[in-house]
N, C-alpha and C. Protein backbone atom coordinates (compact mmCIF):
# COMPACT_ATOMS: atom_id res chain seq x y z
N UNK A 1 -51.65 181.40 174.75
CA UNK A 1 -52.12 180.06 175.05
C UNK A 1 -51.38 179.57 176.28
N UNK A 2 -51.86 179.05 177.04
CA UNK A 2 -51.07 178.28 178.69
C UNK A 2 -51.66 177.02 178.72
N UNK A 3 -50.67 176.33 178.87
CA UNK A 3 -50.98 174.83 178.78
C UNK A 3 -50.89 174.58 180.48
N UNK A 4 -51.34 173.65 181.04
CA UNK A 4 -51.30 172.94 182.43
C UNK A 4 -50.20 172.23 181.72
N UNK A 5 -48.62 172.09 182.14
CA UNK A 5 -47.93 170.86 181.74
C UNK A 5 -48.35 169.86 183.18
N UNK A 6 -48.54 169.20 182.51
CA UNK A 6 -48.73 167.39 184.07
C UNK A 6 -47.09 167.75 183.96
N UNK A 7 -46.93 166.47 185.07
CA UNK A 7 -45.54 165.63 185.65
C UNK A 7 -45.20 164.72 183.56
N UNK A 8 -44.93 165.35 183.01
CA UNK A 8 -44.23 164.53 181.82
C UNK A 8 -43.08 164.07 182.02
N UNK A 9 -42.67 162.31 182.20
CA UNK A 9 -42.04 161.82 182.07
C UNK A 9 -41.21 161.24 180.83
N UNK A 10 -40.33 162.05 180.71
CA UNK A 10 -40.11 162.05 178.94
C UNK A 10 -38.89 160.50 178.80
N UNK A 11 -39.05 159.35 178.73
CA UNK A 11 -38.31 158.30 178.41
C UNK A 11 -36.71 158.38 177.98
N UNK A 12 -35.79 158.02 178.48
CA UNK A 12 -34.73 158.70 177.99
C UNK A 12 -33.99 158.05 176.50
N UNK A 13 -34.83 156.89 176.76
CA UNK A 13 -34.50 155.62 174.95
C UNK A 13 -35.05 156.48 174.05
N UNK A 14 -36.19 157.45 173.98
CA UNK A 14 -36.73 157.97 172.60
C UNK A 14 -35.77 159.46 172.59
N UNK A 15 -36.23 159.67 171.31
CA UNK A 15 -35.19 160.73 170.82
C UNK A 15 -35.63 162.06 172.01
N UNK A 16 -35.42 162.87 171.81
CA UNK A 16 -34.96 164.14 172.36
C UNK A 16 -36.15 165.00 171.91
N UNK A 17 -36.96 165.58 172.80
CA UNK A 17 -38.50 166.37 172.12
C UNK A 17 -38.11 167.34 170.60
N UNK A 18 -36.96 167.85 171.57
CA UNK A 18 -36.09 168.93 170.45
C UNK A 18 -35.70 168.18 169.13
N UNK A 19 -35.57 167.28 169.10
CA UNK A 19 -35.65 166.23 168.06
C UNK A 19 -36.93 165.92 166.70
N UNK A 20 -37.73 165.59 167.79
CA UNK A 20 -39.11 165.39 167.42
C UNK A 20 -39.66 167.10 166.78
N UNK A 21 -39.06 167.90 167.50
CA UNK A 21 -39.72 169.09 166.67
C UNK A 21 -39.06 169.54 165.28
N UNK A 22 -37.67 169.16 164.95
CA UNK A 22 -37.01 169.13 164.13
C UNK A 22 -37.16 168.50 163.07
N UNK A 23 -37.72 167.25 163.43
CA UNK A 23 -38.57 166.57 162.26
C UNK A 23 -39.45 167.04 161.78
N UNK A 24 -40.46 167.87 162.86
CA UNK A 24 -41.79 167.93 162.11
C UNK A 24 -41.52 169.45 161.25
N UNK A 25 -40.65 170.04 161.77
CA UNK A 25 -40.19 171.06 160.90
C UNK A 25 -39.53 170.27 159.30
N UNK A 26 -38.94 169.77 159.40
CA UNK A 26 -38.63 169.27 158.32
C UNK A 26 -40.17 169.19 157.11
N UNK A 27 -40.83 168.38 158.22
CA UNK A 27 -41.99 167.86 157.27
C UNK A 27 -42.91 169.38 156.92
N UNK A 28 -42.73 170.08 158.03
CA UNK A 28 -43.57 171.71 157.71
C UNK A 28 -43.27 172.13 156.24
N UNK A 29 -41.57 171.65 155.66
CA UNK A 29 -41.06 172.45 154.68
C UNK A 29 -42.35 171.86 152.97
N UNK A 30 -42.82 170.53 153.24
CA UNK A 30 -43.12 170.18 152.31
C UNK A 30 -44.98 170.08 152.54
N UNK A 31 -45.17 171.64 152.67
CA UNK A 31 -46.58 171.21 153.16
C UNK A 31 -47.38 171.90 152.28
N UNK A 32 -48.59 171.70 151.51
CA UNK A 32 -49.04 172.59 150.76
C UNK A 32 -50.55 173.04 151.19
N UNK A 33 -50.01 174.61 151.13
CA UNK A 33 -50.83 175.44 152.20
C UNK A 33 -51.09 176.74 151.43
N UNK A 34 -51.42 176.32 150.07
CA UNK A 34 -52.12 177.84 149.20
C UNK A 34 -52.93 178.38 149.87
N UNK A 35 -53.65 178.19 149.88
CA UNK A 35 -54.96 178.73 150.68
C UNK A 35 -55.16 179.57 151.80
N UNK A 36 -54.88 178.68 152.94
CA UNK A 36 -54.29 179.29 154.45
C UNK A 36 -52.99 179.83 154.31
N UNK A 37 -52.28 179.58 153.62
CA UNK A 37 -50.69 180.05 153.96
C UNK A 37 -50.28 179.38 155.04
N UNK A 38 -50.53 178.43 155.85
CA UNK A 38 -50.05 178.11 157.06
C UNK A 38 -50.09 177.19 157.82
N UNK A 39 -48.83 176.62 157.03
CA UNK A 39 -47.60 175.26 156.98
C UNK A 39 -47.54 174.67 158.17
N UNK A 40 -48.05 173.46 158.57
CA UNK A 40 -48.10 172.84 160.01
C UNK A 40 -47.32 171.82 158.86
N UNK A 41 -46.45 171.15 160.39
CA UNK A 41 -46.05 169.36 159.99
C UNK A 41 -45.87 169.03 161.49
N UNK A 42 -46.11 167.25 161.37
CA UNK A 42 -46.09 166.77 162.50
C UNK A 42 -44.97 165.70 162.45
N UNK A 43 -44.53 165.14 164.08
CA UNK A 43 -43.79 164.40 163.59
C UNK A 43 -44.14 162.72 164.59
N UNK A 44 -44.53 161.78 164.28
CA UNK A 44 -45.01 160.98 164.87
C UNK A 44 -43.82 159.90 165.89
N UNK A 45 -43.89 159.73 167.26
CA UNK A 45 -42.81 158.43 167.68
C UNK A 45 -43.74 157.44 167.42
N UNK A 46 -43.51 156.59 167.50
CA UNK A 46 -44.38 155.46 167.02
C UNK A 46 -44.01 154.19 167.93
N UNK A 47 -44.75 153.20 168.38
CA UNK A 47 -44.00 152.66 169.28
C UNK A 47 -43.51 150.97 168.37
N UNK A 48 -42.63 150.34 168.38
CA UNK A 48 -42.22 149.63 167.39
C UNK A 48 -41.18 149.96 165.95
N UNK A 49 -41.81 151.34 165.38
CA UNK A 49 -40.80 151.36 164.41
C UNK A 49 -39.59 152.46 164.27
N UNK A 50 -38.63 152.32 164.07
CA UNK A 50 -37.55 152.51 163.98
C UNK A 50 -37.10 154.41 163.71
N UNK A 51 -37.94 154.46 162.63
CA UNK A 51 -38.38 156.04 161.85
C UNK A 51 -39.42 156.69 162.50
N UNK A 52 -38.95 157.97 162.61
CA UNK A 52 -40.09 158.80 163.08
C UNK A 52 -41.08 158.58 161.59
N UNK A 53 -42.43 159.00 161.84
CA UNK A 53 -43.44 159.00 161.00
C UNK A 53 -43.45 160.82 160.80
N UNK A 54 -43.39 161.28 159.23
CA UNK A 54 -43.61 162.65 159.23
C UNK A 54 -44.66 162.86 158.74
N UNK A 55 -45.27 164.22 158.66
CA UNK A 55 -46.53 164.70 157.66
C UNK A 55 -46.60 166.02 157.95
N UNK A 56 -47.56 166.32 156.88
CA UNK A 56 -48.17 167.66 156.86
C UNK A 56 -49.14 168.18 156.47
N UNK A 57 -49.72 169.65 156.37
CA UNK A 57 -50.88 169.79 155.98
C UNK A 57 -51.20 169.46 154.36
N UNK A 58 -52.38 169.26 153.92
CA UNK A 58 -52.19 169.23 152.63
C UNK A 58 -53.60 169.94 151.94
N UNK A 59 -53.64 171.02 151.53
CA UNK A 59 -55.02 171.65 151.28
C UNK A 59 -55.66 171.35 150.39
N UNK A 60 -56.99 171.46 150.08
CA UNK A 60 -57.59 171.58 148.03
C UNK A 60 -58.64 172.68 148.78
N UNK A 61 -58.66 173.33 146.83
CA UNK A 61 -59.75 174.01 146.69
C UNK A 61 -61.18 174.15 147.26
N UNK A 62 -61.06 172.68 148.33
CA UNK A 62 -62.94 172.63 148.18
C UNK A 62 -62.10 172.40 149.80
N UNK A 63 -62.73 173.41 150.28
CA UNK A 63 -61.21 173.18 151.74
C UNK A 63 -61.60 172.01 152.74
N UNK A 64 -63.10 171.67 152.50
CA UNK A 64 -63.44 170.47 153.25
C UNK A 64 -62.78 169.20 153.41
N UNK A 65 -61.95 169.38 151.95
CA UNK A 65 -61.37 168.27 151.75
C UNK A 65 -59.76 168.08 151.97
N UNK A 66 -59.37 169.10 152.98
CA UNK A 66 -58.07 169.07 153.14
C UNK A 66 -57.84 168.91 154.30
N UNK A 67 -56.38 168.07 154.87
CA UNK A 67 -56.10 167.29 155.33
C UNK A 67 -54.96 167.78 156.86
N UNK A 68 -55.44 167.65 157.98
CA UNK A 68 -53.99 168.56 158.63
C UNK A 68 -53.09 167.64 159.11
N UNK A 69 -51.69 167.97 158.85
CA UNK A 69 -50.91 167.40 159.75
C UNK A 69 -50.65 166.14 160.34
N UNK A 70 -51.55 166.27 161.36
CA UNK A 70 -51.45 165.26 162.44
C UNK A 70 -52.12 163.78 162.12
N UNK A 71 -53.63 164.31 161.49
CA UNK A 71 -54.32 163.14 160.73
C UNK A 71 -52.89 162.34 159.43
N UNK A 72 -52.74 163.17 158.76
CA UNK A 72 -51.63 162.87 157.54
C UNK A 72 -50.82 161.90 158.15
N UNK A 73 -50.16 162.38 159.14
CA UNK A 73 -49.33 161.77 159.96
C UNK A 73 -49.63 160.30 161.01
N UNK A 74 -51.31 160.11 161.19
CA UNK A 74 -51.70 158.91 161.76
C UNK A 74 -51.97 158.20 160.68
N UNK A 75 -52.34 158.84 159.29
CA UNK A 75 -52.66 157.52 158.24
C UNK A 75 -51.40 156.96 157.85
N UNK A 76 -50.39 157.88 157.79
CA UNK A 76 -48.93 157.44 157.09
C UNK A 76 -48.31 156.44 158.21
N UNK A 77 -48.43 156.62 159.50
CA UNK A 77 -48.36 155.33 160.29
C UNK A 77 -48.83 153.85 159.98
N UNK A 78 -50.05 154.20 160.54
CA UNK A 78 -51.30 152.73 160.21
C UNK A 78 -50.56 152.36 158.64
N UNK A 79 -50.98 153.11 157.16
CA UNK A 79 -50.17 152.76 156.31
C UNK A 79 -48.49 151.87 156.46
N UNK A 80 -47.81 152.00 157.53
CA UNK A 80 -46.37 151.76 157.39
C UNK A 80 -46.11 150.35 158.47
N UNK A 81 -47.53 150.15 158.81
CA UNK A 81 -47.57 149.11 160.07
C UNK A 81 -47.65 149.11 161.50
N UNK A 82 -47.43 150.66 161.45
CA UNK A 82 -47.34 151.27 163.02
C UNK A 82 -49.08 151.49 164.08
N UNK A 83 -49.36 151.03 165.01
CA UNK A 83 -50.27 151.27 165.75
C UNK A 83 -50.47 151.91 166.79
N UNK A 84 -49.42 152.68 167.30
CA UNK A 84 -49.44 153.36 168.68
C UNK A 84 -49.02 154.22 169.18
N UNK A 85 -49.33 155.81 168.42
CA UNK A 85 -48.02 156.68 168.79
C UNK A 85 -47.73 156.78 169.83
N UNK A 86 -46.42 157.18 170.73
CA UNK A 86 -46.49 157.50 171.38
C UNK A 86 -46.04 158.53 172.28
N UNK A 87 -45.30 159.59 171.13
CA UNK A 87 -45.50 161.19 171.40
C UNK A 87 -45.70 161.71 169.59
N UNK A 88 -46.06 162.71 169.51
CA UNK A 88 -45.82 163.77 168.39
C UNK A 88 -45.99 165.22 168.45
N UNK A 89 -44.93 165.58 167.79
CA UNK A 89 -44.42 166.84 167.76
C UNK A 89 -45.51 167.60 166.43
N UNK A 90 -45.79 169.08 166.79
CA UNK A 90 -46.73 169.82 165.63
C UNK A 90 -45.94 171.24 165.46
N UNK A 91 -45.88 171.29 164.35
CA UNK A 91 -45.34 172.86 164.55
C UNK A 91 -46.06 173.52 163.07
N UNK A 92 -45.79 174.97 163.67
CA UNK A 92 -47.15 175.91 162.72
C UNK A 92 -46.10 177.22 162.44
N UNK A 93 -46.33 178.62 163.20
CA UNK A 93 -45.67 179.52 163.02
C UNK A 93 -44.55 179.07 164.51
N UNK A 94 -42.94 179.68 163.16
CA UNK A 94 -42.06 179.12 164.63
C UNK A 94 -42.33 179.85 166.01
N UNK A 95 -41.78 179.12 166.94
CA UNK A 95 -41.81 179.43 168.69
C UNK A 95 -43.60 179.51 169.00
N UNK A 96 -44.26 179.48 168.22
CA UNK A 96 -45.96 179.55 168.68
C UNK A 96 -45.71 177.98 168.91
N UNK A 97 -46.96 177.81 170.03
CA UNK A 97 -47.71 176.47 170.19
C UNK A 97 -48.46 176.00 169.48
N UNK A 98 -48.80 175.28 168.66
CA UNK A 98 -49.75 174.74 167.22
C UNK A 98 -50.74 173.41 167.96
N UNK A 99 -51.54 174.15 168.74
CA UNK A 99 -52.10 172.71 169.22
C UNK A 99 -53.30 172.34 168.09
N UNK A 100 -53.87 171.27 168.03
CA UNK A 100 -54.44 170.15 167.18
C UNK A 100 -55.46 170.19 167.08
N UNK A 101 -56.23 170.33 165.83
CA UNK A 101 -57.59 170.93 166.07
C UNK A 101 -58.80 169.96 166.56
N UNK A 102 -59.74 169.84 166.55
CA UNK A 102 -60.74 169.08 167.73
C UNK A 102 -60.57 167.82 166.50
N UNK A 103 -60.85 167.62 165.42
CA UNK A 103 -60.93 166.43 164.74
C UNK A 103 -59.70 165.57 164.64
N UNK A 104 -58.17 166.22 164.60
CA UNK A 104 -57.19 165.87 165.11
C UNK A 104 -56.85 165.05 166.29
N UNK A 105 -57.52 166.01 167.24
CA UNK A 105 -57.54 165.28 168.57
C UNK A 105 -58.23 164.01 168.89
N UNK A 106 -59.42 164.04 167.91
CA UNK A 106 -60.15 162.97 168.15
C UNK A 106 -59.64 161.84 167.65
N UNK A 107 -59.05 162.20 166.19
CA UNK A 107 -57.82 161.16 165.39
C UNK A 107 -56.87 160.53 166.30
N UNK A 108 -56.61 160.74 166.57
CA UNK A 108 -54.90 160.68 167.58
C UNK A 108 -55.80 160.24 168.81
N UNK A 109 -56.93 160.51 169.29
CA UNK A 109 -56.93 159.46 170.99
C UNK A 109 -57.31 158.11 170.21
N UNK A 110 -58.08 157.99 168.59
CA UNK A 110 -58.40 156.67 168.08
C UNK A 110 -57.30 155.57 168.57
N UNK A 111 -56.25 156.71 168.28
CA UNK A 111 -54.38 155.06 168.67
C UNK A 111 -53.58 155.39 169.81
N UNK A 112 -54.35 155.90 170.39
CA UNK A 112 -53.65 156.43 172.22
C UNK A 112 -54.03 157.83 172.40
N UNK A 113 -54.60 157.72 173.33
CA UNK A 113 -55.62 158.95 174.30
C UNK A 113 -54.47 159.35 175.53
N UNK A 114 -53.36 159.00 176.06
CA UNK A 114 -51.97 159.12 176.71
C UNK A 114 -50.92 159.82 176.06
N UNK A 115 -51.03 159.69 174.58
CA UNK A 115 -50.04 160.00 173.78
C UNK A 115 -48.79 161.47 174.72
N UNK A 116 -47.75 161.17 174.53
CA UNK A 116 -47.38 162.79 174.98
C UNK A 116 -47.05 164.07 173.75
N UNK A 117 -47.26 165.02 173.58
CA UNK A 117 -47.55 165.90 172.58
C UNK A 117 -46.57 166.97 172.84
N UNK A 118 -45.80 167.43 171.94
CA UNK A 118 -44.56 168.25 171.91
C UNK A 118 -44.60 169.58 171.00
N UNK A 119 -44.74 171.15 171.62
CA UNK A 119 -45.01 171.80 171.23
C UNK A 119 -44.24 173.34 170.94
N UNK A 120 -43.30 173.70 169.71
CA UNK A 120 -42.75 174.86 170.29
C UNK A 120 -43.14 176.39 171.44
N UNK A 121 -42.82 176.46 172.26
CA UNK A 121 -42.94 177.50 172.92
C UNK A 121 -41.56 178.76 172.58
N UNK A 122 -41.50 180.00 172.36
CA UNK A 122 -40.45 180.36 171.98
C UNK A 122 -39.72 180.13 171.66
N UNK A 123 -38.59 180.09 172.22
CA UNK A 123 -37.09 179.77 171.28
C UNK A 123 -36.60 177.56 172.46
N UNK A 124 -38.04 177.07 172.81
CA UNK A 124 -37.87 176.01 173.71
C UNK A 124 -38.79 175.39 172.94
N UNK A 125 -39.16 174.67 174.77
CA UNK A 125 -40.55 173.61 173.86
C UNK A 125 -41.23 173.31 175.11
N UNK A 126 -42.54 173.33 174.87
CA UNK A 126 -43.44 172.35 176.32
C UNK A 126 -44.10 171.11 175.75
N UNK A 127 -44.24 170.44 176.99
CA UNK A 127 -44.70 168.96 176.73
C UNK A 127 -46.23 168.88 177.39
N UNK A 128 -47.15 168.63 177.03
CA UNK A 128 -48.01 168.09 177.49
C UNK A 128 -48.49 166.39 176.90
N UNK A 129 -49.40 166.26 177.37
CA UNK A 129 -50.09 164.74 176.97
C UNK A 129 -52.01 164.89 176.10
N UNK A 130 -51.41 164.42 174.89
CA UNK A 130 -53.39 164.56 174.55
C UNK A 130 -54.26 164.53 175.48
N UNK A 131 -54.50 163.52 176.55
CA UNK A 131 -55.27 163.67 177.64
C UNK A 131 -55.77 164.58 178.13
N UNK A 132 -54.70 165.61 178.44
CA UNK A 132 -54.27 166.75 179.28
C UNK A 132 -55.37 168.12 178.24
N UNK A 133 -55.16 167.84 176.99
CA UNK A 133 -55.92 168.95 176.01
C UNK A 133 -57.53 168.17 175.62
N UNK A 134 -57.47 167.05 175.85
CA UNK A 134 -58.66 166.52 175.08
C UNK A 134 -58.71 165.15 175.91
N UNK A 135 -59.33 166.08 176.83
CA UNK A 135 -59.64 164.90 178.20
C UNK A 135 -61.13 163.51 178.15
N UNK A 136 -61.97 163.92 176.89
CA UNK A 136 -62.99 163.11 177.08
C UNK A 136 -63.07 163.10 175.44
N UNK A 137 -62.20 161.58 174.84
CA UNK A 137 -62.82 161.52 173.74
C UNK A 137 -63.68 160.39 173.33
N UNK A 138 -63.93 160.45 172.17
CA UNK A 138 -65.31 159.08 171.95
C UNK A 138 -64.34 158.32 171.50
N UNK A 139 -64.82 157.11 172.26
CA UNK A 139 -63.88 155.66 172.27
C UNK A 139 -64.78 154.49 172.21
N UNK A 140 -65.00 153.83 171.31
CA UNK A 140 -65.95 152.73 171.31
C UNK A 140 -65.31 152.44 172.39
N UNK A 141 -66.13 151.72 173.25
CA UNK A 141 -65.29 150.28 174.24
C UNK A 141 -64.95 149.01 174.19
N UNK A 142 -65.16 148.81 172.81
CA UNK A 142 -64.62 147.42 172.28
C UNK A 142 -63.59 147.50 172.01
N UNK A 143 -62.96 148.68 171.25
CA UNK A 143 -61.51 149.13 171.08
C UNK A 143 -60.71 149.85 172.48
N UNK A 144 -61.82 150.21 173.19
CA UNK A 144 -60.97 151.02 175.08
C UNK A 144 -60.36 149.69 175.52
N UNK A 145 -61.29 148.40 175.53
CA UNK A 145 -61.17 147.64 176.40
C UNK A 145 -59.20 146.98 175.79
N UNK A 146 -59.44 146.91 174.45
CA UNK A 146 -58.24 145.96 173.94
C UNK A 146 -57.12 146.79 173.92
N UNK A 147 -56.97 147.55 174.30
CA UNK A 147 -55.52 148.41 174.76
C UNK A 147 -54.82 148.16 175.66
């Protein structure tokens, strides 16, 4: 996989990407993944609250109805009061890149289409921006405009 990284300007007040992936590893540990076998967690910055936001995959039997990651991770926000991520970390098998699957993506531009997105690469990490992977998403413009 080769990502285009843009010019990412990584803020020096928010935690540390390496940070952010550490969390979502954390959250990988509690993910239930019978099915696939294969444990994603994300880890949300959020802009306003204090705690990273964690999550993970969560499967059922009827697999339509199971849940990845990143979505887990935007409801447990909105749930906690939070409206705006504004990076999150995904991780899948270690040092692979775990990028976000198309319904994910579409989740996540719903509360920022800028977001920056943090991804293990080997024994590091690359940064890109949702934009950058999922350059044209559906955005009412009643909600584009109030951002």
């Amino acid at each position: 996989m080769t990502l285009s990284t843009p010019q990412v300007s990584w803020p020096e007040s928010w935690p540390s990407p390496s940070a952010l992936l550490e969390a979502a590893r954390e959250a990988q540990r509690r993910s239930y993944s019978p099915y696939s076998g294969f444990p994603v967690g994300a880890a949300l910055l959020v802009e306003g609250m204090d705690e990273l936001v964690l999550a993970c995959n969560v499967e059922n039997g009827s697999y339509g109805l199971s849940i990845c990651a990143e979505r887990s991770a935007a409801v447990a926000m909105i749930a906690r009061g939070g409206k705006k991520p504004l990076a999150a970390a995904v991780v899948g098998r270690r040092g692979e890149i775990c990028l976000p699957c198309g319904a994910c993506r579409q989740f996540l531009a719903e509360f920022n289409p800028e977001m920056f997105l943090v991804f293990e690469r080997g024994d590091s990490f690359t940064l890109t921006s949702l934009a950058e992977i999922f350059p044209a998403p559906f955005l009412l413009t009643e909600q584009s405009e109030g951002r």
